[in-house]
Protein backbone atom coordinates (compact mmCIF):
# COMPACT_ATOMS: atom_id res chain seq x y z
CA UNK A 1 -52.48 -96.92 215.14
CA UNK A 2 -53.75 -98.05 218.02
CA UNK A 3 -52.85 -101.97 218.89
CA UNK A 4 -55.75 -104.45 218.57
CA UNK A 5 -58.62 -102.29 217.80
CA UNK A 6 -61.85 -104.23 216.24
CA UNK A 7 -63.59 -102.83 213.28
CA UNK A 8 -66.00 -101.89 215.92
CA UNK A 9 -63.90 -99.94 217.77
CA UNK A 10 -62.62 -97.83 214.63
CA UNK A 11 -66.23 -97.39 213.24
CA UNK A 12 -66.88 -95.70 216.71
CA UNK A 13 -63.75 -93.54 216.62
CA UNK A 14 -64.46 -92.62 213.24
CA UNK A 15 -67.35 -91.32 213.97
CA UNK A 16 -66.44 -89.60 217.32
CA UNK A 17 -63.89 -87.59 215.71
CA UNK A 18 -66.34 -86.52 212.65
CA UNK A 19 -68.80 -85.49 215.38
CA UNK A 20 -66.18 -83.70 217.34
CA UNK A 21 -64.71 -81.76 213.71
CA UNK A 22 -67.95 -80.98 212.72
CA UNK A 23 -69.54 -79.53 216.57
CA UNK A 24 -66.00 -77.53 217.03
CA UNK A 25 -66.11 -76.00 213.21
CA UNK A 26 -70.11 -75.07 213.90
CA UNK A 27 -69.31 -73.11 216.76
CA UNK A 28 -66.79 -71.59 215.67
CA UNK A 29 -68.74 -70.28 212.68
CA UNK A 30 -71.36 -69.76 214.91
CA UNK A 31 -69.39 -67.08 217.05
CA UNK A 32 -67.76 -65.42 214.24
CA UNK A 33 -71.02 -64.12 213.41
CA UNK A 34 -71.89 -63.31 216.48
CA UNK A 35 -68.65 -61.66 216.92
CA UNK A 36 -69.27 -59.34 213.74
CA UNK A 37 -72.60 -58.55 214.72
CA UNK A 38 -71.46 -57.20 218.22
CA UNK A 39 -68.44 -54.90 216.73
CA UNK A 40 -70.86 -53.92 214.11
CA UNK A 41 -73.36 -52.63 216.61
CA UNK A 42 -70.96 -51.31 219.04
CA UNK A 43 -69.54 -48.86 216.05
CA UNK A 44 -73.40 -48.29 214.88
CA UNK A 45 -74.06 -47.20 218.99
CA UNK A 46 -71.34 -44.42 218.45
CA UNK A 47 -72.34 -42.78 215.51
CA UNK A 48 -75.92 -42.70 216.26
CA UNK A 49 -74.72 -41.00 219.73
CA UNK A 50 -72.88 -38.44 217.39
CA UNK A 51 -75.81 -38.01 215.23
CA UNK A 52 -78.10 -37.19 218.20
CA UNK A 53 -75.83 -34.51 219.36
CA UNK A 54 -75.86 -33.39 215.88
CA UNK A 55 -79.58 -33.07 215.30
CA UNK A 56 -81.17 -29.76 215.34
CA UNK A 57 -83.67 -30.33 218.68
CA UNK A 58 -80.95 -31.29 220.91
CA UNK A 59 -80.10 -28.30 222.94
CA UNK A 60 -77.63 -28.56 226.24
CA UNK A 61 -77.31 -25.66 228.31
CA UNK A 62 -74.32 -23.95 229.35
CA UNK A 63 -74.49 -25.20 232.79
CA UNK A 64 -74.46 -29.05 232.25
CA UNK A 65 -72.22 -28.99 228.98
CA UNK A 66 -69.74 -30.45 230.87
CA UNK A 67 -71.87 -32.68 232.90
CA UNK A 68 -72.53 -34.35 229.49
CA UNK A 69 -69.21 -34.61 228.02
CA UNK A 70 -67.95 -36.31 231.00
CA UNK A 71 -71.12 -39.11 231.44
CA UNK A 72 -70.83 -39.52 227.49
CA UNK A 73 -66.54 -40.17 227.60
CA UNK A 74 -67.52 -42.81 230.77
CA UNK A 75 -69.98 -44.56 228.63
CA UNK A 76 -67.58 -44.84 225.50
CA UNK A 77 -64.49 -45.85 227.83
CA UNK A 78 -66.51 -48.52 229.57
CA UNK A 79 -68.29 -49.82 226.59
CA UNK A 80 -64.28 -50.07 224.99
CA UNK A 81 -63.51 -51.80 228.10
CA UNK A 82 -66.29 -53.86 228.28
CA UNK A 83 -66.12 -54.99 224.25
CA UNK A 84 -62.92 -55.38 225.04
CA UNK A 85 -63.17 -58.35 228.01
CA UNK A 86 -66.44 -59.60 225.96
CA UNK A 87 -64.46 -59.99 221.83
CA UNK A 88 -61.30 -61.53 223.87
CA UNK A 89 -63.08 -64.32 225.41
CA UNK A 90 -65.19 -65.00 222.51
CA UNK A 91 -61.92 -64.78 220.34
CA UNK A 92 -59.96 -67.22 223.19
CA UNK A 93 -63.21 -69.38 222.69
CA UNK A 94 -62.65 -69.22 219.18
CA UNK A 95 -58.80 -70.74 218.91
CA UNK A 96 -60.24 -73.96 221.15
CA UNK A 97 -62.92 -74.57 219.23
CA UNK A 98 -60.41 -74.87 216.02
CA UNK A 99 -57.87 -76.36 218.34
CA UNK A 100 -60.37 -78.94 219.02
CA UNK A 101 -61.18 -79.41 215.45
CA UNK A 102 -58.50 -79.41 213.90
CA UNK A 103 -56.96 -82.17 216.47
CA UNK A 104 -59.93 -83.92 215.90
CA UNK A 105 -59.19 -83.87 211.98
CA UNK A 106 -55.33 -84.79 212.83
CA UNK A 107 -55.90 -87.82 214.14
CA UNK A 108 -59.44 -88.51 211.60
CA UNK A 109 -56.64 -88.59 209.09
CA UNK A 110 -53.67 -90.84 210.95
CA UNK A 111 -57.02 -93.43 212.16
CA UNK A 112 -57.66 -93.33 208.31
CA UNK A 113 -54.00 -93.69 206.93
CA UNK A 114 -53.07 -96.02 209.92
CA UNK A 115 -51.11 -94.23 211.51
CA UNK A 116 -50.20 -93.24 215.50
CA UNK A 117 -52.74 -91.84 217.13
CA UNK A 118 -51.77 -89.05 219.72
CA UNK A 119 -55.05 -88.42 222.39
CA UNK A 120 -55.01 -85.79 224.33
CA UNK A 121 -56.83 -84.24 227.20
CA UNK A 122 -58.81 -81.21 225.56
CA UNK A 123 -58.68 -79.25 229.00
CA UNK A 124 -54.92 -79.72 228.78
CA UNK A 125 -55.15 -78.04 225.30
CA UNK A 126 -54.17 -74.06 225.38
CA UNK A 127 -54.87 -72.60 221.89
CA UNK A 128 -52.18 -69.91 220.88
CA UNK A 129 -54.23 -66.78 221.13
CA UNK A 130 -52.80 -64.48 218.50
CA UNK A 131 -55.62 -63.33 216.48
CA UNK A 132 -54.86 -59.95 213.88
CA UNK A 133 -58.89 -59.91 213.39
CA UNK A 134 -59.55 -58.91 217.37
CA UNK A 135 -56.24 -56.57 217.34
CA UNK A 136 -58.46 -54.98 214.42
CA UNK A 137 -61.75 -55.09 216.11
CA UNK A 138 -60.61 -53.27 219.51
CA UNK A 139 -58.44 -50.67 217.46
CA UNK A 140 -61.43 -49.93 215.14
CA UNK A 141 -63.86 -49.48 218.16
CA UNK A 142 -61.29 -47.26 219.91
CA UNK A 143 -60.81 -44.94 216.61
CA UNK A 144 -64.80 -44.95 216.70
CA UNK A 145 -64.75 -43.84 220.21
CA UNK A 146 -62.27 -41.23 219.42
CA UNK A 147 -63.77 -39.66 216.45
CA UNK A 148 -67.19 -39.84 218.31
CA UNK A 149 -65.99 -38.25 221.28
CA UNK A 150 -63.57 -35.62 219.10
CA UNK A 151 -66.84 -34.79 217.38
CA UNK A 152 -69.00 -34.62 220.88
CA UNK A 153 -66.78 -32.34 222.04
CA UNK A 154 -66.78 -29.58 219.09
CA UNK A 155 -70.50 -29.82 219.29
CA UNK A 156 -70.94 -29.06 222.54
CA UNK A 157 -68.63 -26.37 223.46
């Protein structure tokens, strides 16, 4: 506990660390969504690219088949890259928000139980990014790509 704090001082505290818990936890829920939504439309983008090669009025002729192929793998490989770089920042964002929050609920609990409180510089904080959920986000937008392109390519040649 800290030495010579007022009832004052610990109401404030109190209340600084709820706030903190409860902004960190909202954003974090707040991304999460937002991170689902993009994966979700990334994966819809490839199979409606499939199904428009697919449909009956779409006709390529022999001399830009290959023209196509090639513009359509770019696309795919720089919208993997790009979702990529995008779902690990958000993801990075993501552990320091719940770092945040969950130091924030640490020390809630040690100001309530009277115990040492640790502070800490949040831009000192580095969150351990380790996160199965984006490993599975990139590798199921790369299979996407894959079957999309595999398919692509029987349709046009």
């Amino acid at each position: 506990m800290v030495k010579n704090m007022n009832k004052k001082n610990q109401t404030d505290l109190l209340e600084g660390y709820k706030f903190l818990s409860r902004n960190h936890r909202t954003l974090h829920n707040q991304r999460r969504k937002y991170e689902w939504k993009v994966v979700f439309t990334i994966l819809t983008l490839f199979v409606l690219t499939v199904s428009a090669f697919y449909t009956n009025n779409f006709k390529i002729s022999n001399d830009h088949k290959y023209f196509v192929f090639v513009l359509v793998l770019l696309s795919f490989v720089s919208l993997i890259i790009i979702s990529y770089k995008f779902l690990k920042l958000l993801h990075k964002a993501n552990a320091k928000n719940k770092q945040i929050a969950e130091y924030s609920e640490d020390n809630l609990n040690k100001l309530i139980n009277k115990k040492e409180l640790i502070f800490e510089n949040f831009q000192n904080m580095h969150p351990n990014f380790d996160s199965w959920a984006f490993r599975w986000q990139i590798l199921t937008i790369i299979l996407f790509a894959l079957i999309a392109i595999g398919l692509i390519f029987l349709k046009v040649w």
